[in-house]
N, C-alpha and C. Protein backbone atom coordinates (compact mmCIF):
# COMPACT_ATOMS: atom_id res chain seq x y z
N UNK A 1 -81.91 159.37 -45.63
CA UNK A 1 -81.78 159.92 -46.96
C UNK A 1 -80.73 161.01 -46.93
N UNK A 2 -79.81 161.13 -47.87
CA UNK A 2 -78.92 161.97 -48.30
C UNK A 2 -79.44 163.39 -47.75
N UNK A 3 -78.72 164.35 -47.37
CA UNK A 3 -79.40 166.03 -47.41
C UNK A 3 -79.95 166.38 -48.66
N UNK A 4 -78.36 166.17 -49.58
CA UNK A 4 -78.55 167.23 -50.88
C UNK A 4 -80.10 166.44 -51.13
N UNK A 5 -79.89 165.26 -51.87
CA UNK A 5 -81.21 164.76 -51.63
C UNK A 5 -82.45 165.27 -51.00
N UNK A 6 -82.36 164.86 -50.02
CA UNK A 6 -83.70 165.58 -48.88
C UNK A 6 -83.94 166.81 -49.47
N UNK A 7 -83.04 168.00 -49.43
CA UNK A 7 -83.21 169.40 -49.91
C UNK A 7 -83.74 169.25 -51.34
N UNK A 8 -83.12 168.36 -52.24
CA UNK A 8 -83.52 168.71 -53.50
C UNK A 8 -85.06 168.10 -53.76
N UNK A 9 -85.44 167.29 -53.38
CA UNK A 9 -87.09 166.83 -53.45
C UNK A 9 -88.04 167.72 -52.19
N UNK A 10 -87.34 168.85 -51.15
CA UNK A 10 -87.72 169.65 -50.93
C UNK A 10 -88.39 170.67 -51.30
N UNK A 11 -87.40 171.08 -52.21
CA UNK A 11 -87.67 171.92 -53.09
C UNK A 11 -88.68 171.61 -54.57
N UNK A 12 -88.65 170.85 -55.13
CA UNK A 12 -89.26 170.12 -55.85
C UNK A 12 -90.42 169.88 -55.13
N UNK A 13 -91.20 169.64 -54.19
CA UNK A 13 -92.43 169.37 -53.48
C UNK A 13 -92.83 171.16 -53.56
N UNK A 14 -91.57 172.28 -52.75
CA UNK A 14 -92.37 173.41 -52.68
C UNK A 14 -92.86 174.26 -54.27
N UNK A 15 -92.23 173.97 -54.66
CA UNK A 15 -92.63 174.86 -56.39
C UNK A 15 -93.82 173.84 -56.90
N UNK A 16 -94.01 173.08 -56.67
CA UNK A 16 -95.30 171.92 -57.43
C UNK A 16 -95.95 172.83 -56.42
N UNK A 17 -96.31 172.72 -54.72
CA UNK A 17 -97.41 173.44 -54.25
C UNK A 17 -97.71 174.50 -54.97
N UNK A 18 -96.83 175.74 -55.10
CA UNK A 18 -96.56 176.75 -55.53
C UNK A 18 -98.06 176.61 -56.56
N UNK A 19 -97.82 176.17 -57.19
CA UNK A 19 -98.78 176.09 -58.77
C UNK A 19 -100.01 175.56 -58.58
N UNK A 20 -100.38 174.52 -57.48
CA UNK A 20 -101.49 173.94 -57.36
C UNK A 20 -102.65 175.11 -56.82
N UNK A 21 -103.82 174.75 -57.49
CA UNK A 21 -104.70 175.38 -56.66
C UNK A 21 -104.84 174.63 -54.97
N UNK A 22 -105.31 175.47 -54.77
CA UNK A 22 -105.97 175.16 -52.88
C UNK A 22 -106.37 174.16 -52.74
N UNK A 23 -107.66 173.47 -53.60
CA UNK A 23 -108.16 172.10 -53.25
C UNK A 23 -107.08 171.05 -53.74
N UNK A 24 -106.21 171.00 -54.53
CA UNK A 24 -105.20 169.95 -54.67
C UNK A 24 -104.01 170.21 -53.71
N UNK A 25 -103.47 171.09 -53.07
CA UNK A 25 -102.83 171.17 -52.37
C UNK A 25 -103.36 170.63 -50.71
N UNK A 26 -104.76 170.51 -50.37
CA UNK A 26 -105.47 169.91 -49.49
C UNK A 26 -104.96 168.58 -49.63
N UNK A 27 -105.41 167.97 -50.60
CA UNK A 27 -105.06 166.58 -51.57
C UNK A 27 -103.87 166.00 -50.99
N UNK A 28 -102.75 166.94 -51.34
CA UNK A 28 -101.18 166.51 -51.43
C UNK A 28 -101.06 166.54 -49.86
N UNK A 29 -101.49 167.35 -49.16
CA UNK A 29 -101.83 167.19 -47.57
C UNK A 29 -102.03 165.77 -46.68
N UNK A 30 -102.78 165.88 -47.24
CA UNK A 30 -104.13 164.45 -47.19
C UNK A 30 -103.16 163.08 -47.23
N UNK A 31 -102.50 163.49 -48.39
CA UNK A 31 -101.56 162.17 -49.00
C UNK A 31 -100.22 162.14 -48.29
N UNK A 32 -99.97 162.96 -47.79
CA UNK A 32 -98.82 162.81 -47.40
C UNK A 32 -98.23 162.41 -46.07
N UNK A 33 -100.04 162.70 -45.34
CA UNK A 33 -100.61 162.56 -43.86
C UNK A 33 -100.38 160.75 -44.42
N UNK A 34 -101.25 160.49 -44.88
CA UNK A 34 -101.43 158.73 -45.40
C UNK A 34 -100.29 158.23 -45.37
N UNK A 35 -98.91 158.93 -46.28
CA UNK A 35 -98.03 158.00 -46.01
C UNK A 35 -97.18 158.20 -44.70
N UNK A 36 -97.56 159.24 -43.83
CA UNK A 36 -96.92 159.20 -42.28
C UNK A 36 -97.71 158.22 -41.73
N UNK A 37 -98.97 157.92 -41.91
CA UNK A 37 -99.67 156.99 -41.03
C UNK A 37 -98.73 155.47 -41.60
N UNK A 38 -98.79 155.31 -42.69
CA UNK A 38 -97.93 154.17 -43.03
C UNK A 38 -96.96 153.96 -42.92
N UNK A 39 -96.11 154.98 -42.47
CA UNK A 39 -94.19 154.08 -42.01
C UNK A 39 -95.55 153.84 -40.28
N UNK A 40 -95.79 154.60 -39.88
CA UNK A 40 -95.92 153.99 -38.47
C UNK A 40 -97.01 152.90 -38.06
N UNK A 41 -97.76 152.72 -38.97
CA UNK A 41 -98.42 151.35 -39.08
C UNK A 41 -97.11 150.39 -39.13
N UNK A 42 -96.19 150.74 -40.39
CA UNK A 42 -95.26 149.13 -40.92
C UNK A 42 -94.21 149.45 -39.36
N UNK A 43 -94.05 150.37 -38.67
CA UNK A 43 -93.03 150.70 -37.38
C UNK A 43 -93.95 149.74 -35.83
N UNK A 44 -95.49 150.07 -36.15
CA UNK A 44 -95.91 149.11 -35.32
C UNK A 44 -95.83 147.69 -35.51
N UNK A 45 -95.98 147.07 -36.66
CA UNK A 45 -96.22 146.19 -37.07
C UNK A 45 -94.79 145.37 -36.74
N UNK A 46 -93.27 145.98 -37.00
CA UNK A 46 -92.25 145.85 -36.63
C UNK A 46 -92.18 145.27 -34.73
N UNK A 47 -93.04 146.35 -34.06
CA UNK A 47 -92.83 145.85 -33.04
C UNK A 47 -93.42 144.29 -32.20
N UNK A 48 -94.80 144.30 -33.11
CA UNK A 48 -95.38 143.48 -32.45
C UNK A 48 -95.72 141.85 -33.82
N UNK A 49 -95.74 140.92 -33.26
CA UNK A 49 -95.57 139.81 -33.95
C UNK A 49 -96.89 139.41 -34.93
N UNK A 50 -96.59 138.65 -35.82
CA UNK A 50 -98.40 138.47 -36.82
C UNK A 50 -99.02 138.12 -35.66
N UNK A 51 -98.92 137.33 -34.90
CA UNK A 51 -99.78 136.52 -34.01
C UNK A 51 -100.25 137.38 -32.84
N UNK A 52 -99.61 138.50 -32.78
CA UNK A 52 -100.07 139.19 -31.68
C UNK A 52 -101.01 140.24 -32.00
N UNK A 53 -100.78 140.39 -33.59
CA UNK A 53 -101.51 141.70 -34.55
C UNK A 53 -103.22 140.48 -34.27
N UNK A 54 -102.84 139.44 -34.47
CA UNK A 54 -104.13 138.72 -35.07
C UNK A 54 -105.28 138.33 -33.94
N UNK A 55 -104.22 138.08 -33.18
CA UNK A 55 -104.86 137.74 -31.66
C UNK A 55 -105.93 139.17 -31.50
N UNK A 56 -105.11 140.27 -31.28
CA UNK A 56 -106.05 141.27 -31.34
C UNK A 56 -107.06 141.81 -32.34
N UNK A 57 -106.83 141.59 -33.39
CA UNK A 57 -108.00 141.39 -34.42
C UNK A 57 -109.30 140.76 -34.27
N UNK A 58 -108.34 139.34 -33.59
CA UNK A 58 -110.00 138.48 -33.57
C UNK A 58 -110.43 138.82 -32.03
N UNK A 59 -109.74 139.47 -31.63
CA UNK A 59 -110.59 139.64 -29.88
C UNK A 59 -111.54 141.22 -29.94
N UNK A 60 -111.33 141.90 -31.38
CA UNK A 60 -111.80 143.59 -31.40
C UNK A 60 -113.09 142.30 -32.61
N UNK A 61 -112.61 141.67 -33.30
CA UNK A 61 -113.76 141.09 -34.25
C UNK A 61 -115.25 140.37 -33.12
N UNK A 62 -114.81 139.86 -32.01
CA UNK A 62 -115.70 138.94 -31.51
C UNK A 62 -116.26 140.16 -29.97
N UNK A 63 -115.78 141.22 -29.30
CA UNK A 63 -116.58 142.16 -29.06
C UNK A 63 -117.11 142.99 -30.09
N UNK A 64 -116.86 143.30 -31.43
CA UNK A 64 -117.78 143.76 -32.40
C UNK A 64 -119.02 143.36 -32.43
N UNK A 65 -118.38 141.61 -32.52
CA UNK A 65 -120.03 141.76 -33.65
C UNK A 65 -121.11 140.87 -32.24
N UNK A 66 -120.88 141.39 -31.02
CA UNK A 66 -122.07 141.45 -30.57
C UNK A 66 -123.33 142.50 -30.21
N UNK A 67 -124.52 141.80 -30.33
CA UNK A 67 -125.84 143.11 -30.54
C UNK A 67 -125.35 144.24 -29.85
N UNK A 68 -125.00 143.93 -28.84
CA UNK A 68 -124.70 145.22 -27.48
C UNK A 68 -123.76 145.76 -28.31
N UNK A 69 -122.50 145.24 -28.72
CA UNK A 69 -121.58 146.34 -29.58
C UNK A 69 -121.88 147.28 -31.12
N UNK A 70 -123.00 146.18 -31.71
CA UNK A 70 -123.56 147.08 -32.74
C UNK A 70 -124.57 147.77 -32.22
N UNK A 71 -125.71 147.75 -31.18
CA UNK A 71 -126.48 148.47 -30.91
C UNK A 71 -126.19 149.94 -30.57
N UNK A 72 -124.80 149.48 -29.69
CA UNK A 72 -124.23 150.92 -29.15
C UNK A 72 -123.43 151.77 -30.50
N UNK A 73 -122.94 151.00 -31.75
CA UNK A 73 -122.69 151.59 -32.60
C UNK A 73 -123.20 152.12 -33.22
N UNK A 74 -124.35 151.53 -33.50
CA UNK A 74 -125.55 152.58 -33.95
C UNK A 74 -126.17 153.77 -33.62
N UNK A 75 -126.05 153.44 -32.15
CA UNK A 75 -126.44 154.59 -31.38
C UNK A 75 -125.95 155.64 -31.76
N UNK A 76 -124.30 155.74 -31.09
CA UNK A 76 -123.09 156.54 -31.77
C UNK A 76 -123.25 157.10 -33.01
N UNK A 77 -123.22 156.49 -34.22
CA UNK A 77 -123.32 157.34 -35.45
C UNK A 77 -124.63 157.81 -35.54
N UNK A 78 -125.95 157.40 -35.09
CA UNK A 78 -127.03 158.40 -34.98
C UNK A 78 -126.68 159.69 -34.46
N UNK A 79 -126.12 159.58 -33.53
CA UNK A 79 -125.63 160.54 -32.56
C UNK A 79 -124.47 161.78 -33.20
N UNK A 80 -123.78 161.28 -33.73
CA UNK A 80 -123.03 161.82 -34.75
C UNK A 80 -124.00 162.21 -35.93
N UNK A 81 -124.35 161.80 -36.95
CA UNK A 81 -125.30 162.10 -37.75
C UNK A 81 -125.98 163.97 -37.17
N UNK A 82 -127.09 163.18 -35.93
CA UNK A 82 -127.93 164.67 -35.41
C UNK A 82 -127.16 165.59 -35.19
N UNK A 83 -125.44 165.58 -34.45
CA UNK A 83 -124.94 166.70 -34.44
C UNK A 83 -124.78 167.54 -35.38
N UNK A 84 -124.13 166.43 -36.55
CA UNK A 84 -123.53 167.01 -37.98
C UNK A 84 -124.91 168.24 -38.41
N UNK A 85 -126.12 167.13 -38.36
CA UNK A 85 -127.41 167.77 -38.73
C UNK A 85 -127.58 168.99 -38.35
N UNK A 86 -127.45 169.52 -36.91
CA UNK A 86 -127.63 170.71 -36.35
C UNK A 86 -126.68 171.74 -36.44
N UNK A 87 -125.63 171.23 -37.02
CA UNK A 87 -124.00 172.50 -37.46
C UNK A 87 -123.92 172.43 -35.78
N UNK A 88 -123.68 171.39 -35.09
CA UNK A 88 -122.79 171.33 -33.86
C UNK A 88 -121.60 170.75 -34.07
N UNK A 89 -120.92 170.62 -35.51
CA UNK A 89 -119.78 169.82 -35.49
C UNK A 89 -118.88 170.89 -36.44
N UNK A 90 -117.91 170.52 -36.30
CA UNK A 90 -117.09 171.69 -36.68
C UNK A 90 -115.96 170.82 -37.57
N UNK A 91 -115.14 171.29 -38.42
CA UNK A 91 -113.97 170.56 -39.26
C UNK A 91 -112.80 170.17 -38.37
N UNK A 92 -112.24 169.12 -38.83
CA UNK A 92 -111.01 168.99 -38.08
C UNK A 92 -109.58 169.88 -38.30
N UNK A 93 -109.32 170.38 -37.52
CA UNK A 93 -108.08 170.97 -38.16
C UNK A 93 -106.52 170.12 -37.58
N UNK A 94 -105.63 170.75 -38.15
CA UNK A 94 -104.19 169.45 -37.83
C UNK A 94 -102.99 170.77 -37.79
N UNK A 95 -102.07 170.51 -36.74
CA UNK A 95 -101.32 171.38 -36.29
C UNK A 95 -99.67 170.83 -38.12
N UNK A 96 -98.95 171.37 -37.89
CA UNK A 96 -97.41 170.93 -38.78
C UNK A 96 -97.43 169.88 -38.74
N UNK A 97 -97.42 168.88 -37.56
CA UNK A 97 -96.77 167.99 -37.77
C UNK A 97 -97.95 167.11 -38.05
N UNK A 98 -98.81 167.36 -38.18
CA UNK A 98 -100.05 166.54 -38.49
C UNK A 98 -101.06 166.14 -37.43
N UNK A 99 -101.01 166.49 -36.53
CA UNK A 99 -102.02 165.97 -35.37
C UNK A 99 -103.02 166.93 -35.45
N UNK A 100 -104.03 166.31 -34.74
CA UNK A 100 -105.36 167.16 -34.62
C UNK A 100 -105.36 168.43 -33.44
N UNK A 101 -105.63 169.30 -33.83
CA UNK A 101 -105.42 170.72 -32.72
C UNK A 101 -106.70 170.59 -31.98
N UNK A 102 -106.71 170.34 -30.51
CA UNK A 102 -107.77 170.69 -29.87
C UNK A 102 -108.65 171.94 -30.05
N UNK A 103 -109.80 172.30 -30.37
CA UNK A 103 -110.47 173.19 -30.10
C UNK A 103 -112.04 173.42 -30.34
């Protein structure tokens, strides 16, 4: 994309924050995270062929849906659940560039 460009919808993104309250500016966060996940979904997808996307689909579909894989899934979100329950879980937070900050 052009600079002047780039700069000018720059700017135009910072004065809209400017005005938003806090919880819509979370929002525009949120959304903007979504469309970074999506060039690099369509950037993976680039690399690897339908047939190779699908192959792995149906090989994550057919260890799914056996008992042992839902049993243990269940387990897991119980497990998750009781933490949440006890305030042993804490919010995620995300550094600039969007990744999750260890802590």
């Amino acid at each position: 994309m052009d600079t002047v460009v780039s700069q000018e919808y720059e700017r135009i993104l910072i004065n809209t924050v400017r005005h938003l309250p806090p919880n819509r500016v979370e929002q525009l966060v949120d959304f903007a995270r979504f469309l970074e996940a999506q060039i690099l979904t369509e950037e993976l997808r680039q690399e690897e062929s339908v047939a190779e996307i699908e192959a792995d689909n149906a090989r994550w579909d057919t260890l799914l849906a056996t008992d042992e894989a839902q049993d243990l899934l269940e387990k897991l979100a119980d497990e998750a659940l009781a933490e949440h329950r006890a305030g042993k879980t804490k919010p995620m937070t995300f550094n600039d560039q969007g990744r999750i900050v260890p802590g």
